[in-house]
Protein backbone atom coordinates (compact mmCIF):
# COMPACT_ATOMS: atom_id res chain seq x y z
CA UNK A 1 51.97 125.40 146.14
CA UNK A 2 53.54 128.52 144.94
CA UNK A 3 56.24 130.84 145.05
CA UNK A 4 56.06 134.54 146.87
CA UNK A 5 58.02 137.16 148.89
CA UNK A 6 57.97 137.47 152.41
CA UNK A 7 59.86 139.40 155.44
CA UNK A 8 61.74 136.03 157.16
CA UNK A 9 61.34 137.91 160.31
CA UNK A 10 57.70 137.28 160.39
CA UNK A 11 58.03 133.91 159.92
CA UNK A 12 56.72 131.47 162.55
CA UNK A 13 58.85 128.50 163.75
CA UNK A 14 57.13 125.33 163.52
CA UNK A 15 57.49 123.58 166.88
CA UNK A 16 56.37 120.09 165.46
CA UNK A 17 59.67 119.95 163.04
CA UNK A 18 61.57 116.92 162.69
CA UNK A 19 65.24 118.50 162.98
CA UNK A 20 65.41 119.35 166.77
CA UNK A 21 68.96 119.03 167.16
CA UNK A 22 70.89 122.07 167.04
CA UNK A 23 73.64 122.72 164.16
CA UNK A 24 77.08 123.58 165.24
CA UNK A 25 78.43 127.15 165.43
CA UNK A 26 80.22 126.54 162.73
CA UNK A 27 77.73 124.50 160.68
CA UNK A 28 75.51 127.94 160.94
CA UNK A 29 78.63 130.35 160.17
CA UNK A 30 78.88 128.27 156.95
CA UNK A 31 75.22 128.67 156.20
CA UNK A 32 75.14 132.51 156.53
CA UNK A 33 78.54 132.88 154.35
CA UNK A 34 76.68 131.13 151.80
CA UNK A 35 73.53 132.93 151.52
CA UNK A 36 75.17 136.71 152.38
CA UNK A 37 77.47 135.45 148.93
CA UNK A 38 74.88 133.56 146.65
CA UNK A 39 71.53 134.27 148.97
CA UNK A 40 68.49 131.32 149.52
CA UNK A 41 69.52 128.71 146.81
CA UNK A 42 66.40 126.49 147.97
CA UNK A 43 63.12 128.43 149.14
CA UNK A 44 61.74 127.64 152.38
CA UNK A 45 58.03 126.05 152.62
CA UNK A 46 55.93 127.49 154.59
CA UNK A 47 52.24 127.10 155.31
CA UNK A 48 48.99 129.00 156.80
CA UNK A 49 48.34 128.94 160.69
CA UNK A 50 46.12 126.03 161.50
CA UNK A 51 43.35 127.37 164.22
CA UNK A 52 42.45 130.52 162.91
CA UNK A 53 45.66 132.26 162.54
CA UNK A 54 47.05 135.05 160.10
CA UNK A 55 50.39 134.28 160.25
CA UNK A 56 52.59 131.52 158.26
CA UNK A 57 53.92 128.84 159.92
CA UNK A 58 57.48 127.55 158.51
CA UNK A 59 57.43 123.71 157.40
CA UNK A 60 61.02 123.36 156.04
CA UNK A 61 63.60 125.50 155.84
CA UNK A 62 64.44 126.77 159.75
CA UNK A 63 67.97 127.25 159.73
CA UNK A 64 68.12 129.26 156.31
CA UNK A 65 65.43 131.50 157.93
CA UNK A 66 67.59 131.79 160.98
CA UNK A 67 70.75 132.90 158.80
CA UNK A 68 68.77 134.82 156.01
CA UNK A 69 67.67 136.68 159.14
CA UNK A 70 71.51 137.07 160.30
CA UNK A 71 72.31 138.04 157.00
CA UNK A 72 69.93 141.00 157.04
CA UNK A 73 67.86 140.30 154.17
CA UNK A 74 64.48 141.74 154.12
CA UNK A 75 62.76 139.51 151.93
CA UNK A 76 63.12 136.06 151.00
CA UNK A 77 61.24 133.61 148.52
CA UNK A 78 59.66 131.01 149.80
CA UNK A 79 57.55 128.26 148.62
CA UNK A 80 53.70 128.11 150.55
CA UNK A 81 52.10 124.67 151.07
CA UNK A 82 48.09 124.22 151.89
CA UNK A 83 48.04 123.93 155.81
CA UNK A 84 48.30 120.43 157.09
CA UNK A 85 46.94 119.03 160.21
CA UNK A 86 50.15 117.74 161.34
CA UNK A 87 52.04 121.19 160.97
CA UNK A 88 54.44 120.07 158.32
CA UNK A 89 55.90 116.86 160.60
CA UNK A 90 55.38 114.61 157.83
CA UNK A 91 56.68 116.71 155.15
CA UNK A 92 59.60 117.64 157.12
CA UNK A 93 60.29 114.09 157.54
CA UNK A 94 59.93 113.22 153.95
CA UNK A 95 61.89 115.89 152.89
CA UNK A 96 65.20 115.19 156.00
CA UNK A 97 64.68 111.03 154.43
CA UNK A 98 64.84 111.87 150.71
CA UNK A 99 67.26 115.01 151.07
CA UNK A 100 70.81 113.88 148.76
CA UNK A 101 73.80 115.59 148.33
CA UNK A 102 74.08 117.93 145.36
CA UNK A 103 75.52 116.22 141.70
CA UNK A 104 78.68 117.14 140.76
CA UNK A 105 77.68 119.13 138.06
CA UNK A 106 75.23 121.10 140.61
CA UNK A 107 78.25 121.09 142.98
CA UNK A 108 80.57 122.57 139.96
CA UNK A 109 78.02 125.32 139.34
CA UNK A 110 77.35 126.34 142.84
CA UNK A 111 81.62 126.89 142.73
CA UNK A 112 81.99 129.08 140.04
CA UNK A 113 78.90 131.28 141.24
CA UNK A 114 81.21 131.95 144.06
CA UNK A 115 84.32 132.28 142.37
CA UNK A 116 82.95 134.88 140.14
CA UNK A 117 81.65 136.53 143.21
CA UNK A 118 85.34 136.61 144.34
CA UNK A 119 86.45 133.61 146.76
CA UNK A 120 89.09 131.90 146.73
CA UNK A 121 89.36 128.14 146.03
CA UNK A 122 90.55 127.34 149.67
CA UNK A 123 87.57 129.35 151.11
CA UNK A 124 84.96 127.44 148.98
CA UNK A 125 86.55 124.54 150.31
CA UNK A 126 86.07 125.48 153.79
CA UNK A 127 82.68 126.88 153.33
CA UNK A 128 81.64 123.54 151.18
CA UNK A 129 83.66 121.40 153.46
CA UNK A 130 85.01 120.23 150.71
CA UNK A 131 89.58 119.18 150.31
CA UNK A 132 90.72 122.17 147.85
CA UNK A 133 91.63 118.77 145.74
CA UNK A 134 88.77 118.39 145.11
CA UNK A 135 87.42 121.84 144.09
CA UNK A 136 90.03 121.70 141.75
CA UNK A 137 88.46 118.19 140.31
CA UNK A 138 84.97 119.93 140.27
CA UNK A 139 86.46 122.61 137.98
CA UNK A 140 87.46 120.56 135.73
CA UNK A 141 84.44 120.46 134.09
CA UNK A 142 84.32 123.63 133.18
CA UNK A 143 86.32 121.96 130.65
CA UNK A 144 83.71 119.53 129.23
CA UNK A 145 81.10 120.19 126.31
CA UNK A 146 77.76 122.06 127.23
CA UNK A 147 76.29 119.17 125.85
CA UNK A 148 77.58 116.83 127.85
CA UNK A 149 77.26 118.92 130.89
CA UNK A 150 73.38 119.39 130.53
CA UNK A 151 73.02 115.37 130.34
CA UNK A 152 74.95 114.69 133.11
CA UNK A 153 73.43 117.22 135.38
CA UNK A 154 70.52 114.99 134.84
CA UNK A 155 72.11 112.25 136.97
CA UNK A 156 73.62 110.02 134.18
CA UNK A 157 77.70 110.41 134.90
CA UNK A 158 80.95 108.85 133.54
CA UNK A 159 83.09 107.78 136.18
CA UNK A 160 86.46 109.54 137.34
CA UNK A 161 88.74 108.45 135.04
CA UNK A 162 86.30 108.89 132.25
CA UNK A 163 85.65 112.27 133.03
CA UNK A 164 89.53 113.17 133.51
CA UNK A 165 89.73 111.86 130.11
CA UNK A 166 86.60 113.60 128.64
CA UNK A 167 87.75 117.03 130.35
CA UNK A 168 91.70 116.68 129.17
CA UNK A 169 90.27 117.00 125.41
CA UNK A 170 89.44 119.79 123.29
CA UNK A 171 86.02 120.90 122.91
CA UNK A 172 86.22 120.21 119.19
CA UNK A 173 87.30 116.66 119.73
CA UNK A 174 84.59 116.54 122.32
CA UNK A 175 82.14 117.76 120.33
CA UNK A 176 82.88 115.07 117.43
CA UNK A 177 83.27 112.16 119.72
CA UNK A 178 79.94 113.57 121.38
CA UNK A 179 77.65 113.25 117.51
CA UNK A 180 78.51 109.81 117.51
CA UNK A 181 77.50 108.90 121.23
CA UNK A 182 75.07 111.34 122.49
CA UNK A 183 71.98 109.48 124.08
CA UNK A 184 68.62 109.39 121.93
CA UNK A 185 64.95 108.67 122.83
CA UNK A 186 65.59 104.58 121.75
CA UNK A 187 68.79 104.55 124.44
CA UNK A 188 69.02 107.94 126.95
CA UNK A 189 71.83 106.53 128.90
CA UNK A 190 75.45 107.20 127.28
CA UNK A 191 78.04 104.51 127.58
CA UNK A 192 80.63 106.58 128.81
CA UNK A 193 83.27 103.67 128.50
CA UNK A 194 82.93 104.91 124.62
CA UNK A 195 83.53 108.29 124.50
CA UNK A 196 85.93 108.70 127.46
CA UNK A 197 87.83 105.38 124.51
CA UNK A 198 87.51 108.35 121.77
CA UNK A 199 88.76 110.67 123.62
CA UNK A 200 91.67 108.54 125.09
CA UNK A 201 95.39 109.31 124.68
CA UNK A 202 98.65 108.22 125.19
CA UNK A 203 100.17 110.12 128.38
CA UNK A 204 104.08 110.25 129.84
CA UNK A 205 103.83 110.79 133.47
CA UNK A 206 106.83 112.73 134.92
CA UNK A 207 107.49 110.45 137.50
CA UNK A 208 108.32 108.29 134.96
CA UNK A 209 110.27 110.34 132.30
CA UNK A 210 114.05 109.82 131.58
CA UNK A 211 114.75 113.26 131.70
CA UNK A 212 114.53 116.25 134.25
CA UNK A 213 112.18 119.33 134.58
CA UNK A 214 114.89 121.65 132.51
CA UNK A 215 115.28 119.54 129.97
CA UNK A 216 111.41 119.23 129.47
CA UNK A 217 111.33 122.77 129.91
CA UNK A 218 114.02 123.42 127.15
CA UNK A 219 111.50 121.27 124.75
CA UNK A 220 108.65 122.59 125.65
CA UNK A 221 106.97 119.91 127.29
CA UNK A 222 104.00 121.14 129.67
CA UNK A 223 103.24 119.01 132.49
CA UNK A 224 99.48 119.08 133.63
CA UNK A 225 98.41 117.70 137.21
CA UNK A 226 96.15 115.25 137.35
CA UNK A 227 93.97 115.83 139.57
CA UNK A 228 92.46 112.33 140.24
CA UNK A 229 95.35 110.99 141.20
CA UNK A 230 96.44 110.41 144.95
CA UNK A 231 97.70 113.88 146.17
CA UNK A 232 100.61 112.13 147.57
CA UNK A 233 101.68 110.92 144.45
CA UNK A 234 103.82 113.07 141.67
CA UNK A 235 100.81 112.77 138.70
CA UNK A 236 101.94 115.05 136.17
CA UNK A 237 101.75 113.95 132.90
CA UNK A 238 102.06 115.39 129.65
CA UNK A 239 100.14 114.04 125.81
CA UNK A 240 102.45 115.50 123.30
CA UNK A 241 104.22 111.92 122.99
C-alpha cells in the first residue's frame, strides 16, 4: 500500500461497498464544511480495476470523494491497495466493524485546527455534533502538560474528574507531579488516581459561599466554571481558600 495524488473526479465508485445507505443532507453538508476548512483528514483507499482496467476503483472512502469533489479540490491523497477479487467488500466491511470514534485528545486537536482557522465554538459544535459544553471540556486540555497529552493520545486516559483536576493546575505543578508518575517500560499505564491526588485542591463553590458576587469581586476572588459539572447546576468554584 502506499500513498499518492490523484484527481477525485476520476475516481471509480465501487458498486460492491458495504455502506449502501445514503447519508443525510445534512450528514454530507457537515462532511464538506469539514474538508473545505481542514481538507481529507483520512485518505481514501483505492485499488486497480480488476478485468483489465486502467482506472482505480475506490475501496473506502465514498462519501469524502463525493464532498472533496463538492469542495472543488483537484487533487486528493489517497492510500492504493493491491486489487482484490472481491472489490474491496471485505475490507470495507472490516474497516465500517472496527471504525471508533476519535480520542479525546484526537477530538481536542481536530478543534483547535478549526479554531485557528476561524470558527466559532458553537459552529464546531454543530459541525462535530458535538453540545458547545462539551467543546469547552475538550479545550480544556489545552491546559494539560505536552507530556501528558502525548501519553494519553495513546489511549491510556484519566477519567473526568481527574482530568478537571489535572487541567485546573499549573503546568509547573504538572510537570513536577508528572517526574514522579510518568509511565516507564516496567509499568506504561499511569495511575491517574495519583497524580490527579497531587494535583488536588481545596475548592469553594459559589453556590455555596456566604457571601455575594460583589463582595467576592471587592476581594478579588475569581470564580472559574467547571465545566464537568451538570450545566444546570451553578459550578463555579474558586482555589484561593
Amino acid at each position: 500500500m502506499h500513498l499518492m495524488k490523484v484527481d477525485p473526479r476520476a475516481l471509480k465508485e465501487n458498486p460492491d461497498r458495504m455502506r449502501l445507505a445514503k447519508s443525510t443532507p445534512q450528514a454530507d453538508a457537515l462532511l464538506l464544511a469539514t474538508i473545505k476548512a481542514v481538507g481529507i483528514v483520512q485518505p481514501p483507499v483505492i485499488a486497480p480495476e480488476s478485468g483489465g482496467g486502467n482506472g482505480y476503483i475506490i475501496n473506502a472512502g465514498h462519501r469524502r470523494v463525493r464532498q472533496a469533489i463538492a469542495a472543488g479540490l483537484e487533487e486528493i491523497d489517497v492510500l492504493v491497495d493491491a486489487a482484490a477479487n472481491d472489490n474491496g467488500a471485505m475490507r470495507s466491511m472490516v474497516e465500517n466493524i472496527a471504525r471508533e470514534a476519535l480520542n479525546p485528545v484526537d477530538q481536542w486537536r481536530a478543534i483547535e485546527r478549526l479554531v485557528a482557522l476561524g470558527w466559532t465554538e458553537e459552529a464546531i459544535g454543530v459541525a462535530l455534533a458535538l453540545p458547545v459544553r462539551q467543546i469547552k471540556k475538550l479545550r480544556l486540555l489545552a491546559n494539560v502538560l505536552p507530556a501528558m497529552l502525548d501519553h494519553m493520545a495513546k489511549g491510556d486516559m484519566p477519567n473526568e474528574k481527574q482530568l478537571r483536576t489535572i487541567a485546573a493546575a499549573s503546568l509547573e505543578e504538572q510537570r513536577e507531579v508528572w517526574k514522579k508518575h510518568k509511565p516507564s517500560k516496567a509499568d506504561p499505564q499511569v495511575a491517574w488516581y495519583n497524580v490527579a491526588n497531587g494535583l488536588e485542591k481545596t475548592r469553594m463553590y459559589a453556590k455555596g459561599a456566604s457571601f455575594d458576587d460583589e463582595l467576592a469581586k471587592a476581594y478579588g476572588i475569581a470564580w472559574v466554571e467547571d465545566l464537568f459539572a451538570s450545566a444546570d447546576e451553578d459550578s463555579r468554584y474558586t482555589t484561593d481558600v
